[in-house]
Protein backbone atom coordinates (compact mmCIF):
# COMPACT_ATOMS: atom_id res chain seq x y z
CA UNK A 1 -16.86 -33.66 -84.61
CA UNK A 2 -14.23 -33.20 -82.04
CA UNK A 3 -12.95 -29.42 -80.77
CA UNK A 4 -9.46 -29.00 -80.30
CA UNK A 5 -8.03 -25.95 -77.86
CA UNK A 6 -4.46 -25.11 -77.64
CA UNK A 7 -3.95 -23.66 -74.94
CA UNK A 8 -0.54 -24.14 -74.22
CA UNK A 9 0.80 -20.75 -74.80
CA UNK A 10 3.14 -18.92 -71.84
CA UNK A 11 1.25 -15.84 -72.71
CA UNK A 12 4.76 -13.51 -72.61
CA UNK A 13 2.91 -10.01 -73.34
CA UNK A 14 0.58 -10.48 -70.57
CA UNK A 15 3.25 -10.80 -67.56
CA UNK A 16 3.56 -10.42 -64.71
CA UNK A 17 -0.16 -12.17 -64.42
CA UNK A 18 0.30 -15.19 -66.49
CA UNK A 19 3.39 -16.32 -64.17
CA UNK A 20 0.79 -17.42 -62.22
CA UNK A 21 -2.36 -17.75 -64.53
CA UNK A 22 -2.83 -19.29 -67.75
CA UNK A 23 -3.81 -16.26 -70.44
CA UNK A 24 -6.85 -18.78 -70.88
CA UNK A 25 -8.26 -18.13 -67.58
CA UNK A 26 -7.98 -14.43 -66.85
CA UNK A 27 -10.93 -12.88 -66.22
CA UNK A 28 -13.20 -10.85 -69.21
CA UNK A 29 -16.57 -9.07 -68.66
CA UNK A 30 -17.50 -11.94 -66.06
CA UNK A 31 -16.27 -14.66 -67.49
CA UNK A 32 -12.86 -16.13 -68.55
CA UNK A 33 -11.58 -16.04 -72.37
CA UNK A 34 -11.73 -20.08 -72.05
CA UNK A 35 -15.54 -19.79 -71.35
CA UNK A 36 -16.03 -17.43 -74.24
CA UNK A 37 -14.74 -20.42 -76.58
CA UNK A 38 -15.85 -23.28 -75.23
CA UNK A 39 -19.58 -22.19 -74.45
CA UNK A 40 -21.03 -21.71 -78.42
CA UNK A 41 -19.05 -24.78 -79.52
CA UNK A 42 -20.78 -26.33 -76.65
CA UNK A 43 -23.85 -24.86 -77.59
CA UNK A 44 -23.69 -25.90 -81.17
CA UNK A 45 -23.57 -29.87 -80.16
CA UNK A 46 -19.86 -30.21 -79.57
CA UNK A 47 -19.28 -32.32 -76.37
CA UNK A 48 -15.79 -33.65 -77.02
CA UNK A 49 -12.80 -31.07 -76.35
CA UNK A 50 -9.17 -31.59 -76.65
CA UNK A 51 -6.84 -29.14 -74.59
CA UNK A 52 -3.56 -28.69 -75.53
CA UNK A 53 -1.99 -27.91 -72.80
CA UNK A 54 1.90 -26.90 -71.24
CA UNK A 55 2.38 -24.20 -69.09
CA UNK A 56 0.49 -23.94 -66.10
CA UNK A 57 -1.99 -26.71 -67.46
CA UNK A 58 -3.14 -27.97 -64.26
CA UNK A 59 -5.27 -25.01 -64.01
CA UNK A 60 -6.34 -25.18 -67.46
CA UNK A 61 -7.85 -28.78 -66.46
CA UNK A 62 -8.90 -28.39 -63.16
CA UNK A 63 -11.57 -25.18 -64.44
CA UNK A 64 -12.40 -27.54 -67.31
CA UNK A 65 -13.15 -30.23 -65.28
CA UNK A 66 -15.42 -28.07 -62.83
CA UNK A 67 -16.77 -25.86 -64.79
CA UNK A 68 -17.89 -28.10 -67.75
CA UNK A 69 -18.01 -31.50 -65.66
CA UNK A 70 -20.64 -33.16 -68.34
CA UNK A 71 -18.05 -32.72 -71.67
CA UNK A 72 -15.77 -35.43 -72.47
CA UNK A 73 -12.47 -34.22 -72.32
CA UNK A 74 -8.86 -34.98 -73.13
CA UNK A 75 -5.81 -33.18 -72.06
CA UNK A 76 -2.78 -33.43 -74.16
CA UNK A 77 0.82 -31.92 -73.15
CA UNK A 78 3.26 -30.22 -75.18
CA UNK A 79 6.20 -29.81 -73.05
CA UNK A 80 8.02 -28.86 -76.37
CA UNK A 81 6.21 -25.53 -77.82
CA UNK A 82 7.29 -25.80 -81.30
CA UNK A 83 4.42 -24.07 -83.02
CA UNK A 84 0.74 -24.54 -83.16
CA UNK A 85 1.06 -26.85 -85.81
CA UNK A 86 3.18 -29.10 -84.14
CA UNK A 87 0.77 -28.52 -81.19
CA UNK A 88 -2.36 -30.40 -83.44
CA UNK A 89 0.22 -32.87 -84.78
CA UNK A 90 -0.35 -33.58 -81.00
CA UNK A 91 -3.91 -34.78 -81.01
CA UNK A 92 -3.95 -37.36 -83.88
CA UNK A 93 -4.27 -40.56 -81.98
CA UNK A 94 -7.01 -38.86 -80.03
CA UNK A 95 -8.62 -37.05 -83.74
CA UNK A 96 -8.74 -40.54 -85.76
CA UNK A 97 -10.12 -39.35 -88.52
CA UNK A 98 -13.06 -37.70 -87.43
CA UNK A 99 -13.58 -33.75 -87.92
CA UNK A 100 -12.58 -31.29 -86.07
CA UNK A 101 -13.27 -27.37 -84.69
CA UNK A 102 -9.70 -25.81 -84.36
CA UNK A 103 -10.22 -22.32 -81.94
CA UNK A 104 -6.79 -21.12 -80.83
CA UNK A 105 -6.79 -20.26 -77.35
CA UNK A 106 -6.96 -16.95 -76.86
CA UNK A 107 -9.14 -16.36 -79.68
CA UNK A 108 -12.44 -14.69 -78.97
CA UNK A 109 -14.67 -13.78 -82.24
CA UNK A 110 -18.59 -13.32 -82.88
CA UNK A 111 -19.47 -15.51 -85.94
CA UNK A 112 -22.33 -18.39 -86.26
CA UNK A 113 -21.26 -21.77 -84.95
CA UNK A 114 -23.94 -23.38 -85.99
CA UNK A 115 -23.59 -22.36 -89.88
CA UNK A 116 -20.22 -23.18 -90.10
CA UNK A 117 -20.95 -26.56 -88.72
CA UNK A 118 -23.54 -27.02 -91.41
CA UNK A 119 -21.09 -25.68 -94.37
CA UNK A 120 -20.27 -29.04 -96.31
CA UNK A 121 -16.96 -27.26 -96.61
CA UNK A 122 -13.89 -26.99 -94.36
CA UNK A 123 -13.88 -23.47 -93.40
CA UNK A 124 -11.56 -20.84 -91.92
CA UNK A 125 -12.60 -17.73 -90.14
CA UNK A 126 -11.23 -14.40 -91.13
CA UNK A 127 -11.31 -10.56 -91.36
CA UNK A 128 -9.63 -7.51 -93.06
CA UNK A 129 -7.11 -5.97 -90.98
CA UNK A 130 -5.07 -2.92 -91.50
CA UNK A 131 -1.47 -4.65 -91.25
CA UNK A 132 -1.85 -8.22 -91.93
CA UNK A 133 1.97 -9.29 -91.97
CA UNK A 134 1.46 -9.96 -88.14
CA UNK A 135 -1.06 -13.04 -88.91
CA UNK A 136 -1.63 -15.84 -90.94
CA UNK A 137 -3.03 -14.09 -94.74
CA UNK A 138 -5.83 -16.05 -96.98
CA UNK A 139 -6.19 -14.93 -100.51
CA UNK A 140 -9.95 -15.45 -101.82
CA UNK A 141 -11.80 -15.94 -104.85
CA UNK A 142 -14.98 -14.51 -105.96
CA UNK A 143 -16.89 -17.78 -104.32
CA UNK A 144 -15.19 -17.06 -101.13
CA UNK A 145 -13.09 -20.00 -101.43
CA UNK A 146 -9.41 -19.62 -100.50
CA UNK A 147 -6.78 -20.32 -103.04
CA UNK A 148 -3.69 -19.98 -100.59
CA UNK A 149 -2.80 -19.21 -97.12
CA UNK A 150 0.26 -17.93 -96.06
CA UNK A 151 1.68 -17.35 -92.29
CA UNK A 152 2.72 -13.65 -91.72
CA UNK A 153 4.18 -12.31 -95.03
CA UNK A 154 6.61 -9.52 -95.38
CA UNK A 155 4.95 -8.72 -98.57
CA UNK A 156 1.00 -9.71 -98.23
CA UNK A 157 -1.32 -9.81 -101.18
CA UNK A 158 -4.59 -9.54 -99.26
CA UNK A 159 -5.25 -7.91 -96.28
CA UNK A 160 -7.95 -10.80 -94.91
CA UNK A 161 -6.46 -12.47 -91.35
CA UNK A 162 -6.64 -16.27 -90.32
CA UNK A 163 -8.53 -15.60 -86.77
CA UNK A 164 -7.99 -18.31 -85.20
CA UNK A 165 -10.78 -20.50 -86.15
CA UNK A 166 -10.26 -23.36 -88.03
CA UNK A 167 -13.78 -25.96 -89.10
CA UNK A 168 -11.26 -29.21 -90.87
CA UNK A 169 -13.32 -32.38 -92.58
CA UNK A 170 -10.17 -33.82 -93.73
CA UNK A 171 -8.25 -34.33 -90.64
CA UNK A 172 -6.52 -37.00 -91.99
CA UNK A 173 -4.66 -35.09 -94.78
CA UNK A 174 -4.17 -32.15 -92.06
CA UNK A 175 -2.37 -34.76 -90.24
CA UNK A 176 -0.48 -35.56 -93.42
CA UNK A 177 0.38 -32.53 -94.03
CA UNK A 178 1.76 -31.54 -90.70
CA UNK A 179 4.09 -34.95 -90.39
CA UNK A 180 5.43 -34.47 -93.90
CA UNK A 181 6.45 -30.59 -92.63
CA UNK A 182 7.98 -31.19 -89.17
CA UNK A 183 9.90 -34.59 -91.45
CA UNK A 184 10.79 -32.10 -93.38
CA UNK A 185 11.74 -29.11 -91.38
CA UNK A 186 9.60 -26.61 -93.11
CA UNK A 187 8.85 -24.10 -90.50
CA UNK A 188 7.72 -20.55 -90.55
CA UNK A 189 9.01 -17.96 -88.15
CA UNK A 190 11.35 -20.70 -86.22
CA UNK A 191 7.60 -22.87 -85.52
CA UNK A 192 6.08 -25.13 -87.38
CA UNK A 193 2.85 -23.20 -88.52
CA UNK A 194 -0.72 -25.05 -88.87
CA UNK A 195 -1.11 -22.60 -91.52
CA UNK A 196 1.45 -23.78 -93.77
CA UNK A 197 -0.15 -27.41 -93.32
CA UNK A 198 -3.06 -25.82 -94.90
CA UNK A 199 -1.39 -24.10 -97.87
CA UNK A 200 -0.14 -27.93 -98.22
CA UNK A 201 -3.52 -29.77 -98.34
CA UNK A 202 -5.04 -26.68 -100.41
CA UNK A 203 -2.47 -27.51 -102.99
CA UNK A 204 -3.54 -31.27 -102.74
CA UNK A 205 -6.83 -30.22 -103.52
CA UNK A 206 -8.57 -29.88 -100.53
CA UNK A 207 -11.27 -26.98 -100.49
CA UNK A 208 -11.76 -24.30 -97.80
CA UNK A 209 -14.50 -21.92 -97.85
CA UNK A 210 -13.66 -18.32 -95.89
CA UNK A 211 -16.81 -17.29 -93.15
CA UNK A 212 -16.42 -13.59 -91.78
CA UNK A 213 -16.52 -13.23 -88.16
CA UNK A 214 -18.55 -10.43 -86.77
CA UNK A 215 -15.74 -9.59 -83.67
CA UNK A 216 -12.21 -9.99 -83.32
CA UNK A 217 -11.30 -9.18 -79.55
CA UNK A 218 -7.69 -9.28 -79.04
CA UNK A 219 -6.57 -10.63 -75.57
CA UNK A 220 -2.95 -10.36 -76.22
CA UNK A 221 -1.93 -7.48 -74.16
CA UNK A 222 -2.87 -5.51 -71.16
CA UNK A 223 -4.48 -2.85 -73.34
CA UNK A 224 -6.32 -4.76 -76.06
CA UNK A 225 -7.75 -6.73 -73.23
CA UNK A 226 -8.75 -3.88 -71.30
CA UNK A 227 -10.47 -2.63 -74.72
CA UNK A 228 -11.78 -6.13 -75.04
CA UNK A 229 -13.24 -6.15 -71.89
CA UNK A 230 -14.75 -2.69 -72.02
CA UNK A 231 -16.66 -3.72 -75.69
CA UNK A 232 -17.78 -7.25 -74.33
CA UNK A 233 -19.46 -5.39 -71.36
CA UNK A 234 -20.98 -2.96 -73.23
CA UNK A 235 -22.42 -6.21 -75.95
CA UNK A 236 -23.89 -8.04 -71.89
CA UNK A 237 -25.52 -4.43 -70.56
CA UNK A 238 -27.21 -4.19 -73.94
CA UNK A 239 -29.43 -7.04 -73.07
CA UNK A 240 -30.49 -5.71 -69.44
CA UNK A 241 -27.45 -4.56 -66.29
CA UNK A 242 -27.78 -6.44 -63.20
CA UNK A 243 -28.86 -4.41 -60.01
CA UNK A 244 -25.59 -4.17 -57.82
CA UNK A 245 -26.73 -2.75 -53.89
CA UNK A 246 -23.57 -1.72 -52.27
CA UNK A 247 -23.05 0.46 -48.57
CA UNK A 248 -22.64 4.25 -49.70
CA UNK A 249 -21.38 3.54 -53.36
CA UNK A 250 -21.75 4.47 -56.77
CA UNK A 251 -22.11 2.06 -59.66
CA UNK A 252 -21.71 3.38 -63.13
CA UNK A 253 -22.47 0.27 -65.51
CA UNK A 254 -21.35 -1.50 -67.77
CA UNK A 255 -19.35 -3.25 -64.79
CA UNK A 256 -19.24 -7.21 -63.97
CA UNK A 257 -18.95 -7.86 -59.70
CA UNK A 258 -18.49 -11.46 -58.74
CA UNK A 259 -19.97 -12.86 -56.28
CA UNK A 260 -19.91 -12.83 -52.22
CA UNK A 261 -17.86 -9.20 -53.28
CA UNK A 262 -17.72 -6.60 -50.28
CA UNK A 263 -17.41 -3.08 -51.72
CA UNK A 264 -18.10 0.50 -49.70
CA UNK A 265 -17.53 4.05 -49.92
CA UNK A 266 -16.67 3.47 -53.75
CA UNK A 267 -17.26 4.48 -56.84
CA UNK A 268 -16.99 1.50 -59.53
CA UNK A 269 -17.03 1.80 -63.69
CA UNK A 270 -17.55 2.16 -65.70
CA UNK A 271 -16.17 -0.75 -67.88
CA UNK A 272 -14.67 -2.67 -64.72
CA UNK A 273 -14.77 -6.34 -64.42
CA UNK A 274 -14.54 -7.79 -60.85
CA UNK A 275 -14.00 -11.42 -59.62
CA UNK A 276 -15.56 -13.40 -56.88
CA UNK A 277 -14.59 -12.36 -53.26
CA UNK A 278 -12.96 -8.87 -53.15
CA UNK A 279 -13.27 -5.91 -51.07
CA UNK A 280 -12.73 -2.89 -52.13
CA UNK A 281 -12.92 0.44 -49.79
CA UNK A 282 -12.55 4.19 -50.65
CA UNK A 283 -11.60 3.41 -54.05
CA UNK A 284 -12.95 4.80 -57.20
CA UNK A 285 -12.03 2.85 -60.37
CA UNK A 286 -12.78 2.57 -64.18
CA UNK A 287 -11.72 0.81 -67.34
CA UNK A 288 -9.58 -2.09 -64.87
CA UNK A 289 -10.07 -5.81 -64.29
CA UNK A 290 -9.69 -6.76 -60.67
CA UNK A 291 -8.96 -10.40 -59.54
CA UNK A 292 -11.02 -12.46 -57.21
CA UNK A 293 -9.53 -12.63 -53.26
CA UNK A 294 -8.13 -8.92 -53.73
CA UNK A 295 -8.06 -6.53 -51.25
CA UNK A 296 -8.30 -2.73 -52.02
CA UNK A 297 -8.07 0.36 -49.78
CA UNK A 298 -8.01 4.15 -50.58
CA UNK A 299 -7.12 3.98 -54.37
CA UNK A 300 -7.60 5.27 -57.71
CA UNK A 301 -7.68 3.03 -60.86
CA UNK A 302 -7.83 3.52 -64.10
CA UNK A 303 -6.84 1.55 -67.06
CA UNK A 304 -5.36 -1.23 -64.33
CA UNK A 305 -5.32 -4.97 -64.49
CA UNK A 306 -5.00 -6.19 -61.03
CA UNK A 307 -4.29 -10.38 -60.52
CA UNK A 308 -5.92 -12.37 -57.42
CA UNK A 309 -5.02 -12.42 -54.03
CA UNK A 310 -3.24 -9.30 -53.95
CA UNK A 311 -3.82 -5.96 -51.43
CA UNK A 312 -3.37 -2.76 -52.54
CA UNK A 313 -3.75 0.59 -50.48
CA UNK A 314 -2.71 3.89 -51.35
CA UNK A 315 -2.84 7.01 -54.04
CA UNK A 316 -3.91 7.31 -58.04
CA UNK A 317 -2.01 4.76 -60.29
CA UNK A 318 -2.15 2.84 -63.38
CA UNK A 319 -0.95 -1.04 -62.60
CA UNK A 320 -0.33 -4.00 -64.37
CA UNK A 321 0.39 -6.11 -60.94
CA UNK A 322 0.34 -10.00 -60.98
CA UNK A 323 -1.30 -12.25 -58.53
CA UNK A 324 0.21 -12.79 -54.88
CA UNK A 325 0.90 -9.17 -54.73
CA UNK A 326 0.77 -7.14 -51.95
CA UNK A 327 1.50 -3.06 -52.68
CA UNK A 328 1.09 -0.17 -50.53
CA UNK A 329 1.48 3.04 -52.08
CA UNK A 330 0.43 5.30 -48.65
């Protein structure tokens, strides 16, 4: 079985910091939202990864390639973002017709790997939302198997959401399927949609079975990340917090420091996230993500996602400042 990421997404609601950052690698509760994917399909005996990749995708590679040096990786560009179907249309040469683990890439959930991998069944993640004309819509039988999929109706007749995750045994009709819709134009929403290449092999008789994930954390925007963050911390203290020792400072847990961090006179969490190298002085801060390389003086933060390599002094503010930034507010 082969994983496939795309990950080739500008990431448009999370500017100014994926200018400079893929959405991918941003930093959540320690870790980055690529790790949070990767590591359980890793875990569960998956050792060969396909990145889609566009925008910024250099970076995407080089953490890849250092951070998970022992997987065997390919790295295929769209330069064309038509839609994450056309995106896997990408991968077939690479895919054969072996199976495959479809995660989107900014998709974070809780579920069991390791049962859906033993399912005989292709499988697609999901869970009941409030408005589900935003996402791709599966409509269930009593057996849990889906009898149609449809990409962000006007007019939905089930409120259970496509997630993200996708387990496929016949890539080769999936494949099929996509050709015969980009040959044919059918697109949904301007893109060509992977969902509507699975409404197409459903109706040629391929069966899906529907798994439940546990948690959906949304990493779209500045706020639902800063809510993911918060709830991922909380799920990592739960299973013991790490002793932070810090010159005349105050830290109020859940929080995440990196490492080789300098921080004094401060008061930190809770529900902060902080990467490698940073000083921070005078500052008291909550609910924020701070970058690694940053530099903060005499400030207040709350609710504030702050990119790498920037330098901030000053008075109380809520932020949403990119990396390479340099503010002062004094």
């Amino acid at each position: 079985m082969k994983a496939i990421i795309p990950v080739a997404g500008a990431g448009t609601k999370l500017r100014p910091h994926t200018y400079t950052q893929p959405k991918a690698l941003i930093p959540l509760a320690g870790r980055t939202v690529l790790s949070f994917i990767i590591d359980p399909l890793k875990e569960a005996g998956i050792n060969e990864f396909i990145f889609i990749v566009g925008y910024l995708g250099d970076k995407i590679q080089d953490y890849v390639k250092a951070k998970y040096p022992g997987l065997k990786t390919h790295f295929v560009r769209q330069t064309d973002r038509q839609g994450i179907g056309h995106a896997i249309r990408l991968t077939k040469n690479i895919v054969n017709k072996d199976e495959v683990f479809v995660v989107l890439g900014d998709t974070i959930c809780e579920y069991d790997v390791q049962e859906v991998m033993k399912s005989p069944n292709s499988m697609l993640g999901v869970r009941k939302v409030d408005d589900p004309r935003e996402f791709g819509v599966a409509e269930i039988d009593e057996d849990r198997f889906i009898k149609h999929v449809i990409e962000k109706p006007q007019i939905p007749k089930s409120n259970m959401a496509l997630v993200g995750i996708y387990k496929i045994r016949e890539s080769e009709q999936m494949f099929q399927c996509l050709e015969n819709n980009i040959r044919q134009g059918l697109r949904s929403h301007g893109e060509y949609s992977l969902t509507d290449a699975l409404d197409c092999m459903i109706k040629l008789g391929a069966r899906f079975q529907s798994f439940k994930v546990e948690n959906w954390f949304d990493c779209g925007r500045k706020e639902t990340m800063l809510e993911s963050n918060a709830t991922l911390l909380k799920k990592s203290s739960s299973t013991g917090n790490k002793e932070y020792q810090f010159e005349n400072s105050v830290i109020i847990h859940p929080v995440s420091i990196g490492t080789d961090c300098t921080i004094k006179n401060s008061i930190i969490g809770p529900d902060v996230t902080i990467g490698d190298d940073t000083t921070i002085d005078y500052c008291i801060i909550k609910n924020s993500i701070i970058g690694s390389y940053s530099n903060l003086f005499d400030i207040v933060l709350d609710s504030s996602i702050i990119g790498s390599d920037s330098n901030l002094r000053g008075e109380t503010r809520s932020l949403n400042i990119g990396d390479n930034t340099s503010i002062d507010l004094g």
